[in-house]
PDB file of N, CA and C in Angstrom:
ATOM      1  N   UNK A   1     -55.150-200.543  19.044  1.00  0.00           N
ATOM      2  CA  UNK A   1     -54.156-199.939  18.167  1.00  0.00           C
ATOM      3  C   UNK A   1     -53.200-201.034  17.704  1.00  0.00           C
ATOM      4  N   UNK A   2     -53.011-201.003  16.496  1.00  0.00           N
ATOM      5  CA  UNK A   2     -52.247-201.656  15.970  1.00  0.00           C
ATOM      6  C   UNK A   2     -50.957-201.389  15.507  1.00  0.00           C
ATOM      7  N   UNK A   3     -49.217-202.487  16.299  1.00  0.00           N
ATOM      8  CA  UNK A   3     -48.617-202.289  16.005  1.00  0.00           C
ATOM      9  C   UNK A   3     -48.338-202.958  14.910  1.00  0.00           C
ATOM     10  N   UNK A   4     -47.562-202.616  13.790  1.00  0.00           N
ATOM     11  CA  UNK A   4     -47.191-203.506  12.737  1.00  0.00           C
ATOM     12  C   UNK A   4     -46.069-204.376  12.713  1.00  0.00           C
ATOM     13  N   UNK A   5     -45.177-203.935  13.544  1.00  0.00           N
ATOM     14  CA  UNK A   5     -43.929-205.118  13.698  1.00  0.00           C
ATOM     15  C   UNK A   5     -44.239-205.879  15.066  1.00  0.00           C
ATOM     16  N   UNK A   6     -45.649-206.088  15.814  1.00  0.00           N
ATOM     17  CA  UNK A   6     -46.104-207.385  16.627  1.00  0.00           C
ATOM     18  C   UNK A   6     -47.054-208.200  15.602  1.00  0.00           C
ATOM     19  N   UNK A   7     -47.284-207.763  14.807  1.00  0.00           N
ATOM     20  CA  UNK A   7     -48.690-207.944  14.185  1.00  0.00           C
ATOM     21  C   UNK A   7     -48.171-208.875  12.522  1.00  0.00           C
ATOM     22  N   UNK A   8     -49.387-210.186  13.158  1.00  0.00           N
ATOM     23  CA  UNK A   8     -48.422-211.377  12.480  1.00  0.00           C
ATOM     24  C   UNK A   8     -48.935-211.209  11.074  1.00  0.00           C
ATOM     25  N   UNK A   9     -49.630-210.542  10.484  1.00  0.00           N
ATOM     26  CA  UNK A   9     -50.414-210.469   9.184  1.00  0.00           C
ATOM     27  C   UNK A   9     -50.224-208.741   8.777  1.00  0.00           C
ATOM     28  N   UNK A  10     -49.068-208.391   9.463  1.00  0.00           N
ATOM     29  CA  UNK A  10     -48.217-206.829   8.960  1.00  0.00           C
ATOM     30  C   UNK A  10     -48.678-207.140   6.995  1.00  0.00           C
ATOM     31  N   UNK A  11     -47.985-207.212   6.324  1.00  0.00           N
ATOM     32  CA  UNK A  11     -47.912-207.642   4.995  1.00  0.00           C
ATOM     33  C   UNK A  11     -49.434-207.329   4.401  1.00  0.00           C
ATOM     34  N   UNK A  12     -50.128-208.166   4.937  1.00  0.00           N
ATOM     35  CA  UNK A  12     -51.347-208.421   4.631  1.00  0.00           C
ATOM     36  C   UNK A  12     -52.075-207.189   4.856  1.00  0.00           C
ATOM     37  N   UNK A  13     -52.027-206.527   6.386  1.00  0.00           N
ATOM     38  CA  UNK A  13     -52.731-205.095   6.391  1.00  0.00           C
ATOM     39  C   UNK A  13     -52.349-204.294   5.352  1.00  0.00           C
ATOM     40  N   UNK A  14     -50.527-204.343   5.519  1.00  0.00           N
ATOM     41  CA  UNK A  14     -50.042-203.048   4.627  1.00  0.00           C
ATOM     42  C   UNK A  14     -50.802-203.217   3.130  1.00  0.00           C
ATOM     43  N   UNK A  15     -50.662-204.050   2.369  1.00  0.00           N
ATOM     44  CA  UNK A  15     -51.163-204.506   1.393  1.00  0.00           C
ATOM     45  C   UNK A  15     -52.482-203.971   0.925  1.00  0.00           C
ATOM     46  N   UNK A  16     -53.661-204.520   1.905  1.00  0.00           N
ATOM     47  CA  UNK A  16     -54.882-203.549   2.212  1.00  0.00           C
ATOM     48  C   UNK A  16     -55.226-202.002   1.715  1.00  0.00           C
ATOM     49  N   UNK A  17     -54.411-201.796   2.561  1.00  0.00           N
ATOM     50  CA  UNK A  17     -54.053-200.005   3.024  1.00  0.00           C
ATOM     51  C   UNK A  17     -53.951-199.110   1.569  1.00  0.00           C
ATOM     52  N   UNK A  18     -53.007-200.124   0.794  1.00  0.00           N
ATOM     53  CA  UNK A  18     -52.555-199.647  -0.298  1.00  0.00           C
ATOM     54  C   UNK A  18     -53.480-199.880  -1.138  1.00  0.00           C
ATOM     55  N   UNK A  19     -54.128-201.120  -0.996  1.00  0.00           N
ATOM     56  CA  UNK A  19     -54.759-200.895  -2.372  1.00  0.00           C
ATOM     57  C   UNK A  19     -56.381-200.465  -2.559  1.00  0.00           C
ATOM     58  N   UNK A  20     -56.659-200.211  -0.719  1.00  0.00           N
ATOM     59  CA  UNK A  20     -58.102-198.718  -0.299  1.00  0.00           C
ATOM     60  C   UNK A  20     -57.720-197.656  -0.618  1.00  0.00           C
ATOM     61  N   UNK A  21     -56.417-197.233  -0.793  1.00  0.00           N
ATOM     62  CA  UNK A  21     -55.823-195.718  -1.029  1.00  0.00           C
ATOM     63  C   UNK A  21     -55.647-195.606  -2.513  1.00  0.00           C
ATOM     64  N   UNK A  22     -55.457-196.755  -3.542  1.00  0.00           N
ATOM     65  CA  UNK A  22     -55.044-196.888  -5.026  1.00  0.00           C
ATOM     66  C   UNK A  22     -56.785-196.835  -5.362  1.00  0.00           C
ATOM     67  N   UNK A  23     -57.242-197.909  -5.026  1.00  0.00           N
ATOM     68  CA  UNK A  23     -59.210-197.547  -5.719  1.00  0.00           C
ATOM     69  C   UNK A  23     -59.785-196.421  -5.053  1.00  0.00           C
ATOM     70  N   UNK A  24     -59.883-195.238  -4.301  1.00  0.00           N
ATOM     71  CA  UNK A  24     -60.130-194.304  -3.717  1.00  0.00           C
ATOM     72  C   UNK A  24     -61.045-195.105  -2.962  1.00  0.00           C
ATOM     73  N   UNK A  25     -60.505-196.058  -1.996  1.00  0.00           N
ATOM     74  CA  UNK A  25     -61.542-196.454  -0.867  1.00  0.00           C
ATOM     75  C   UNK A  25     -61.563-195.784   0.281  1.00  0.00           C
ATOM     76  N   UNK A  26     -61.826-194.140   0.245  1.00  0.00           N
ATOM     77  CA  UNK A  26     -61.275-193.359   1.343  1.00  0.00           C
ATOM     78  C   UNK A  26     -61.568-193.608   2.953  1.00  0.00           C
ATOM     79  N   UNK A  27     -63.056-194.098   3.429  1.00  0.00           N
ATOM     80  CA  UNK A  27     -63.410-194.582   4.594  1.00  0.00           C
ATOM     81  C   UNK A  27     -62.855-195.812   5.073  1.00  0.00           C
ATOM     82  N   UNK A  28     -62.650-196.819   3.953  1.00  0.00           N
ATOM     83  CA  UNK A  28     -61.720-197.658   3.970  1.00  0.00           C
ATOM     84  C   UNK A  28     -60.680-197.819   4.870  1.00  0.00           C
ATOM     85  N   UNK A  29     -60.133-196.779   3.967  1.00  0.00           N
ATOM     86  CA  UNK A  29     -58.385-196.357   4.427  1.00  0.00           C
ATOM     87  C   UNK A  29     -58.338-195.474   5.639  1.00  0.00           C
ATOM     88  N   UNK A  30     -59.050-194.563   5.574  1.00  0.00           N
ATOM     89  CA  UNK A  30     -59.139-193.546   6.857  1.00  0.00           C
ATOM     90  C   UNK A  30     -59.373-195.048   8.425  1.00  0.00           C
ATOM     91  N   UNK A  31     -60.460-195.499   7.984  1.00  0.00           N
ATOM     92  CA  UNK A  31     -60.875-196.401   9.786  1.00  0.00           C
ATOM     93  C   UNK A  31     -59.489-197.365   9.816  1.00  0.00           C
ATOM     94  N   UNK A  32     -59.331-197.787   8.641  1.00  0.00           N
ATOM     95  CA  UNK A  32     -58.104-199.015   9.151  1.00  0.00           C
ATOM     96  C   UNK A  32     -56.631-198.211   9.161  1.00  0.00           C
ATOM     97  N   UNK A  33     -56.365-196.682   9.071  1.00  0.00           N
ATOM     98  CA  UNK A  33     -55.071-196.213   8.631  1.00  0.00           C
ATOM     99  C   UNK A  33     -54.987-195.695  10.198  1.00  0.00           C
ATOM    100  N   UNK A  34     -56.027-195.514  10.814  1.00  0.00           N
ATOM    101  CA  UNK A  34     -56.329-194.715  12.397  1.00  0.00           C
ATOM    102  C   UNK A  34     -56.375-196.093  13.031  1.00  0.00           C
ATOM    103  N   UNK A  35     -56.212-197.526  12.458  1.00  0.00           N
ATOM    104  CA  UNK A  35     -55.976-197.711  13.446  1.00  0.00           C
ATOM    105  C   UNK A  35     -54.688-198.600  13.858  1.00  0.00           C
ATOM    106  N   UNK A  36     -53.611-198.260  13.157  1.00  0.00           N
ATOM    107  CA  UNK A  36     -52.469-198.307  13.375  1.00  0.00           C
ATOM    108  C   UNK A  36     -51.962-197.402  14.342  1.00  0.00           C
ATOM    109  N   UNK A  37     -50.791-197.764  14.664  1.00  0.00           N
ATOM    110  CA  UNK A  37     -49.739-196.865  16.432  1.00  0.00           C
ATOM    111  C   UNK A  37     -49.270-195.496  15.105  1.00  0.00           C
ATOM    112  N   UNK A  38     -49.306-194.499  15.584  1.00  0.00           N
ATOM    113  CA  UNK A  38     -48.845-193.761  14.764  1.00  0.00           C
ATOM    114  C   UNK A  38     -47.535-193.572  14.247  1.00  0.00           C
ATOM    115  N   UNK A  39     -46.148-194.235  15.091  1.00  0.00           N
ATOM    116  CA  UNK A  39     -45.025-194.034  14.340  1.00  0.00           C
ATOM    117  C   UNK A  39     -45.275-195.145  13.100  1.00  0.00           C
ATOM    118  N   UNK A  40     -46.402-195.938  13.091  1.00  0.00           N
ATOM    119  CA  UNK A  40     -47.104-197.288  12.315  1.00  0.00           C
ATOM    120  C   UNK A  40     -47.342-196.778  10.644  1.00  0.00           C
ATOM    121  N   UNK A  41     -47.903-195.687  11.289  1.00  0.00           N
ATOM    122  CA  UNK A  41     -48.722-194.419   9.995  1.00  0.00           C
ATOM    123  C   UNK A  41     -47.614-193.775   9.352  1.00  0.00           C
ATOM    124  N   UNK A  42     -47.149-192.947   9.938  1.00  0.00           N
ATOM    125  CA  UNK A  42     -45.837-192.111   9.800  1.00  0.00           C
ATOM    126  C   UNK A  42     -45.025-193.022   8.736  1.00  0.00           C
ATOM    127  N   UNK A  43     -44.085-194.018   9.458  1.00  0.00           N
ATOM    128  CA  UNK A  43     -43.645-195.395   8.510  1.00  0.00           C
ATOM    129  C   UNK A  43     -44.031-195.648   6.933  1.00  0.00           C
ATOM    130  N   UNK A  44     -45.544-195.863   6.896  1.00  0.00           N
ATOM    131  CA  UNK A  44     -45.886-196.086   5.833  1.00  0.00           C
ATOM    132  C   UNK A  44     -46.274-194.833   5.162  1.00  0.00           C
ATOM    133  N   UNK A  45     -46.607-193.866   5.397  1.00  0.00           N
ATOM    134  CA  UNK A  45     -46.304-192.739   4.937  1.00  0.00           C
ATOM    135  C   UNK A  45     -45.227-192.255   3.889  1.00  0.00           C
ATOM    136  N   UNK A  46     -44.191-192.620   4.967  1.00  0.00           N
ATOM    137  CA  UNK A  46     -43.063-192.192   4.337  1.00  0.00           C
ATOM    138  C   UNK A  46     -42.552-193.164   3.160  1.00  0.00           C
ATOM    139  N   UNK A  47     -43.541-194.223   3.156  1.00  0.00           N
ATOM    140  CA  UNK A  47     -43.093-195.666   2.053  1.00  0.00           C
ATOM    141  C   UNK A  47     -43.681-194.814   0.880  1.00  0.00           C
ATOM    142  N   UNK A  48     -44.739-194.295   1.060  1.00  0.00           N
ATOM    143  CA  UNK A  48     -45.370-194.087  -0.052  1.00  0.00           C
ATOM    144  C   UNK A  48     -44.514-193.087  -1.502  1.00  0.00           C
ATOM    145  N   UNK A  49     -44.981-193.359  -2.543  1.00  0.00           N
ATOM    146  CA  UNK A  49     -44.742-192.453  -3.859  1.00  0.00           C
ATOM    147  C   UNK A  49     -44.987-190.976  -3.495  1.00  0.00           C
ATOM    148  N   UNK A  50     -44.725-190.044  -4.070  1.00  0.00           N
ATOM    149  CA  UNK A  50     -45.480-188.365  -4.025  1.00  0.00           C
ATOM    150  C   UNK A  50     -46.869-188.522  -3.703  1.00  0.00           C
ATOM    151  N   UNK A  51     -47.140-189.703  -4.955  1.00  0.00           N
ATOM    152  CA  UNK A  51     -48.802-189.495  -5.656  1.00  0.00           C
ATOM    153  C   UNK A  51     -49.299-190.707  -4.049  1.00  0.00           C
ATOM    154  N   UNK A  52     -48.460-191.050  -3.563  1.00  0.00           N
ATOM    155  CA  UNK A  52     -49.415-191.527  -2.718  1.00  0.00           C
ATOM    156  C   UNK A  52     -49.900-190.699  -1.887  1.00  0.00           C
ATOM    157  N   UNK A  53     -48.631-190.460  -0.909  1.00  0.00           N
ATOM    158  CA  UNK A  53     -48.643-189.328  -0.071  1.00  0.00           C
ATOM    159  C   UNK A  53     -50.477-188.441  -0.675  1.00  0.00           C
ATOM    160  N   UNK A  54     -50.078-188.046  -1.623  1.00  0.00           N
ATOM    161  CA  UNK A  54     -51.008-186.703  -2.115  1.00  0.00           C
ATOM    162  C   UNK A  54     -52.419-187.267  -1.891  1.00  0.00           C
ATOM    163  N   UNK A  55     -52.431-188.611  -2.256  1.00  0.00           N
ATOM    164  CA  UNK A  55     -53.684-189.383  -1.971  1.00  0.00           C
ATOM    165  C   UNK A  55     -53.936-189.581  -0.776  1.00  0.00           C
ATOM    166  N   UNK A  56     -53.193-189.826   0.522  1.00  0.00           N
ATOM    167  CA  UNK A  56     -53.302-189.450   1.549  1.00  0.00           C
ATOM    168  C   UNK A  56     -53.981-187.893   2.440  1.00  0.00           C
ATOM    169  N   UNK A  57     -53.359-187.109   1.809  1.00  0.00           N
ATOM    170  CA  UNK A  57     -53.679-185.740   2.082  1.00  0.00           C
ATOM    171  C   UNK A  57     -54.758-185.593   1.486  1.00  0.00           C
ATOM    172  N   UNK A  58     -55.395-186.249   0.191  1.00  0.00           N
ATOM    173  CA  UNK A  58     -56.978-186.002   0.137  1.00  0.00           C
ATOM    174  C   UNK A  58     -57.737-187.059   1.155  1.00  0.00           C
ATOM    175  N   UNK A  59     -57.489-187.659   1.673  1.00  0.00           N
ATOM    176  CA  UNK A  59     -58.450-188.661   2.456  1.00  0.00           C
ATOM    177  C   UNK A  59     -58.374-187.987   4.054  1.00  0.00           C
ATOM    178  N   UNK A  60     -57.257-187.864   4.925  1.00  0.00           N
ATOM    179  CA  UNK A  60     -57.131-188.184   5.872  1.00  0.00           C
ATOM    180  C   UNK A  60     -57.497-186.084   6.103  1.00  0.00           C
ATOM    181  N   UNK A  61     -58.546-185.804   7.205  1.00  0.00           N
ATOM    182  CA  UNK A  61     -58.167-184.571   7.771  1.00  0.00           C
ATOM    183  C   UNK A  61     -57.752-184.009   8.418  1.00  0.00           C
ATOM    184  N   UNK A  62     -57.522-182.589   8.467  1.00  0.00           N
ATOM    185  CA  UNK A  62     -56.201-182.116   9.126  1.00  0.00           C
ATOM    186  C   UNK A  62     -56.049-182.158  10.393  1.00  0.00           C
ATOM    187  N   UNK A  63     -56.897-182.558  11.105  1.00  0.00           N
ATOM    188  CA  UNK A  63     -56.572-182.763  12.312  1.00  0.00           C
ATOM    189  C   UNK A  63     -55.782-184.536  12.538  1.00  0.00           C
ATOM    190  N   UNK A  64     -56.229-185.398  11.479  1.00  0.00           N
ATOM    191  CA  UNK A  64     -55.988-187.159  11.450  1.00  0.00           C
ATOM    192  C   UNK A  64     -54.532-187.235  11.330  1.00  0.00           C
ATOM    193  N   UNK A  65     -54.087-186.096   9.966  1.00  0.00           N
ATOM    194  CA  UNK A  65     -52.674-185.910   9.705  1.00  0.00           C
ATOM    195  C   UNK A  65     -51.788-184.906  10.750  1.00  0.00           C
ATOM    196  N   UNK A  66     -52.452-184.475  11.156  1.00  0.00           N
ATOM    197  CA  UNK A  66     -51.650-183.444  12.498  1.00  0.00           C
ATOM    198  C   UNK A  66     -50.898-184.683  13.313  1.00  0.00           C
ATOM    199  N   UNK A  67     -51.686-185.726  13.604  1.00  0.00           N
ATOM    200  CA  UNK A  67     -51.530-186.334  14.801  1.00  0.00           C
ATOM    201  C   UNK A  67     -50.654-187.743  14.204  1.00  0.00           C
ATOM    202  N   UNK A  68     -50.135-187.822  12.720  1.00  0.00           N
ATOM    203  CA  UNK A  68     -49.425-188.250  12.248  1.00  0.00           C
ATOM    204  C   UNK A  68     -47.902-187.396  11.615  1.00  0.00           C
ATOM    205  N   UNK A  69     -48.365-186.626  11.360  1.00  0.00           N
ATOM    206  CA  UNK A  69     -47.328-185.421  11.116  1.00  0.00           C
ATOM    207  C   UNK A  69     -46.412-184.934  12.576  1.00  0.00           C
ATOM    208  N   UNK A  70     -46.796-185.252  13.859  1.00  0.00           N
ATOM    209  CA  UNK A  70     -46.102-185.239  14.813  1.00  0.00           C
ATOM    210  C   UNK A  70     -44.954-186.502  15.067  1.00  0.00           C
ATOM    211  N   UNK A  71     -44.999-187.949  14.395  1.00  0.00           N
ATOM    212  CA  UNK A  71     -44.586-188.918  14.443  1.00  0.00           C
ATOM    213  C   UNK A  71     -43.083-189.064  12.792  1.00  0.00           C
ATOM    214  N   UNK A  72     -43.440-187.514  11.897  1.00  0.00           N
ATOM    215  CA  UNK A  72     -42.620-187.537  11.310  1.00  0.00           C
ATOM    216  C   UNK A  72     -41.291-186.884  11.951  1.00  0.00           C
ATOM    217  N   UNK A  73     -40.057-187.321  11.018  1.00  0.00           N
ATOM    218  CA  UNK A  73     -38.664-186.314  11.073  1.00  0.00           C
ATOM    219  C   UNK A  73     -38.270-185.369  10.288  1.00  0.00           C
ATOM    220  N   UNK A  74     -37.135-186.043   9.654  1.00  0.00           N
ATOM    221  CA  UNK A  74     -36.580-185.281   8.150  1.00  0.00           C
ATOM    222  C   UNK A  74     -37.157-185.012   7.085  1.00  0.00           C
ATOM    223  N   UNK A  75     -38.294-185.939   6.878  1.00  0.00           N
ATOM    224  CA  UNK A  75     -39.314-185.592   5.719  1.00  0.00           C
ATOM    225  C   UNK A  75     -40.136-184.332   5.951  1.00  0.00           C
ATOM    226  N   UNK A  76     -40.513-184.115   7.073  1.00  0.00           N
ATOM    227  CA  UNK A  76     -41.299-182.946   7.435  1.00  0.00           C
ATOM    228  C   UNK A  76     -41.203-181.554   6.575  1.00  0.00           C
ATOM    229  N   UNK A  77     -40.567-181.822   6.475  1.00  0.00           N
ATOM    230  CA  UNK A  77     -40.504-180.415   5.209  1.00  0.00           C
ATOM    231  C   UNK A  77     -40.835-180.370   3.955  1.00  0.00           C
ATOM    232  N   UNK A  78     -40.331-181.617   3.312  1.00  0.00           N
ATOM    233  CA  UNK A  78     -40.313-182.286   2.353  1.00  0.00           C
ATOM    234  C   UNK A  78     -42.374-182.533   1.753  1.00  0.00           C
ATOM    235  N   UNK A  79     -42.820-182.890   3.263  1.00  0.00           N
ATOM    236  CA  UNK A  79     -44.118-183.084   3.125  1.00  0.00           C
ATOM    237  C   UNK A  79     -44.542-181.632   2.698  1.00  0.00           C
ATOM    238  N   UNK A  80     -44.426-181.058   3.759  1.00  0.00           N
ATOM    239  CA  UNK A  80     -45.584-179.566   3.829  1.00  0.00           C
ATOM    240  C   UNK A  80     -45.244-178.641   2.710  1.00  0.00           C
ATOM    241  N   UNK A  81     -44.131-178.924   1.729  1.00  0.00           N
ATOM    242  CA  UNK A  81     -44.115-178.600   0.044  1.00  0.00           C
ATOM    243  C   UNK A  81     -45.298-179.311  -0.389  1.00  0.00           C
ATOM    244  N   UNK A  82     -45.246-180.376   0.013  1.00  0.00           N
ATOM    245  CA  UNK A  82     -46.149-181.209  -1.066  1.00  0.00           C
ATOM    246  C   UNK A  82     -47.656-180.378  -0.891  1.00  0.00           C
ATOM    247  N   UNK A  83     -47.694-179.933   0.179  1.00  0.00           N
ATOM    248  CA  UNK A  83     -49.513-179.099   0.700  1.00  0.00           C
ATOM    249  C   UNK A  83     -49.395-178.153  -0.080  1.00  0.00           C
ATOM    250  N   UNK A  84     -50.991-177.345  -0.359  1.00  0.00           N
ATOM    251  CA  UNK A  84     -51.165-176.212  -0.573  1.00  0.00           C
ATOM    252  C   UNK A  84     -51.028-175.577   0.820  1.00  0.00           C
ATOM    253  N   UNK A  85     -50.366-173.970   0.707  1.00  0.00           N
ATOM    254  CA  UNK A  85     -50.036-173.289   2.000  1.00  0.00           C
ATOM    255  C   UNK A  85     -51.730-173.332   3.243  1.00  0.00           C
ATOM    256  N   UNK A  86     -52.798-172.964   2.308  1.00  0.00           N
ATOM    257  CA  UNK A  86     -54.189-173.142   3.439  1.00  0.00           C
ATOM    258  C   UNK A  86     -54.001-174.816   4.496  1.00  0.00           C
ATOM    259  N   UNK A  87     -54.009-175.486   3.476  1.00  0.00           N
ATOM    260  CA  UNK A  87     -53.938-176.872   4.102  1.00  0.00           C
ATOM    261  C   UNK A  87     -53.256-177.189   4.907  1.00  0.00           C
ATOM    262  N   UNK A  88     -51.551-176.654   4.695  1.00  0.00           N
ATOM    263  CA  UNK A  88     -51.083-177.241   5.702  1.00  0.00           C
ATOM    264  C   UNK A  88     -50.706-176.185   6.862  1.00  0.00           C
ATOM    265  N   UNK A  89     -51.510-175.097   6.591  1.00  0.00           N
ATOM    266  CA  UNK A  89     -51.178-173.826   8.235  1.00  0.00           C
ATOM    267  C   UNK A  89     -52.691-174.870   9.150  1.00  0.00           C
ATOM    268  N   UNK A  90     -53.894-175.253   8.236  1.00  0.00           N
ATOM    269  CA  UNK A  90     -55.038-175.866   9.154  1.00  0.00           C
ATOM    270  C   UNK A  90     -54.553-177.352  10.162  1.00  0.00           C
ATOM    271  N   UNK A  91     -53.719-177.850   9.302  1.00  0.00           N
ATOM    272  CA  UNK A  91     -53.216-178.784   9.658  1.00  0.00           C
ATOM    273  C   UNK A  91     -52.307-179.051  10.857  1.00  0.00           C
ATOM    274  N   UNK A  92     -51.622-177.910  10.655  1.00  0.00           N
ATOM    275  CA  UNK A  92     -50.626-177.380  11.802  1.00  0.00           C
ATOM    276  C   UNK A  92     -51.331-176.792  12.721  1.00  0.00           C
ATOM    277  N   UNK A  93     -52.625-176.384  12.631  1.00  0.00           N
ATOM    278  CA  UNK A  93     -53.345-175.768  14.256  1.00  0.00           C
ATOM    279  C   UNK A  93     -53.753-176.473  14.976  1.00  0.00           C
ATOM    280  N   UNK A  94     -54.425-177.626  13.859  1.00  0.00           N
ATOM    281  CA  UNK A  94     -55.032-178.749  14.424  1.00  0.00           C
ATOM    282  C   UNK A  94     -54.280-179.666  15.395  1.00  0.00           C
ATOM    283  N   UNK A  95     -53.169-180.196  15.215  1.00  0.00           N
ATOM    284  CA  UNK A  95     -52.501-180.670  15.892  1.00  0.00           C
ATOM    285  C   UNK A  95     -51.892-180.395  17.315  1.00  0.00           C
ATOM    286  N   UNK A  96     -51.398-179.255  16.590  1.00  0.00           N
ATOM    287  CA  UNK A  96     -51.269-178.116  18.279  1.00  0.00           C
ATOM    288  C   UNK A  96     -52.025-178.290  19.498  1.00  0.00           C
TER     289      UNK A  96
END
């Protein structure tokens, strides 16, 4: 697991991340986004645009985002607007 503030090429992953999630490199992004520490995920999460975020929520499933969605705060609400209501009640079981 990868933390990003030990991790001497942080920049360089984040960088990555973004631009597997901008060309729809979804397996891409899913193996290297799992394998960040999750307050790691969460973090960049919360960096992201709407439209990223949203690009997120098509790649990652609801059980991947459950277990990142536990590592959010104040946004938490903010996010589960952004879901359609099916998506994010599956999302929320999953995690549970």
């Amino acid at each position: 697991m990868i933390r990003l503030n030990e991790y001497r090429y942080k920049e360089e992953y984040t960088y990555h991340l973004l631009q597997a999630l901008k060309y729809g490199e979804a397996e891409a992004f899913r193996k290297d986004f799992q394998e960040l520490h999750p307050s790691d995920r969460a973090r960049f999460f919360l960096e992201l645009s709407e439209s990223g975020r949203c690009r997120v929520y098509s790649v990652l499933s609801p059980g991947e985002f459950g277990e990142m969605y536990a590592e959010l705060s104040g946004m938490q609400k903010r996010c589960m607007h952004e879901l359609n209501r099916p998506q994010a009640v599956h999302m929320l079981n999953k995690s549970g």
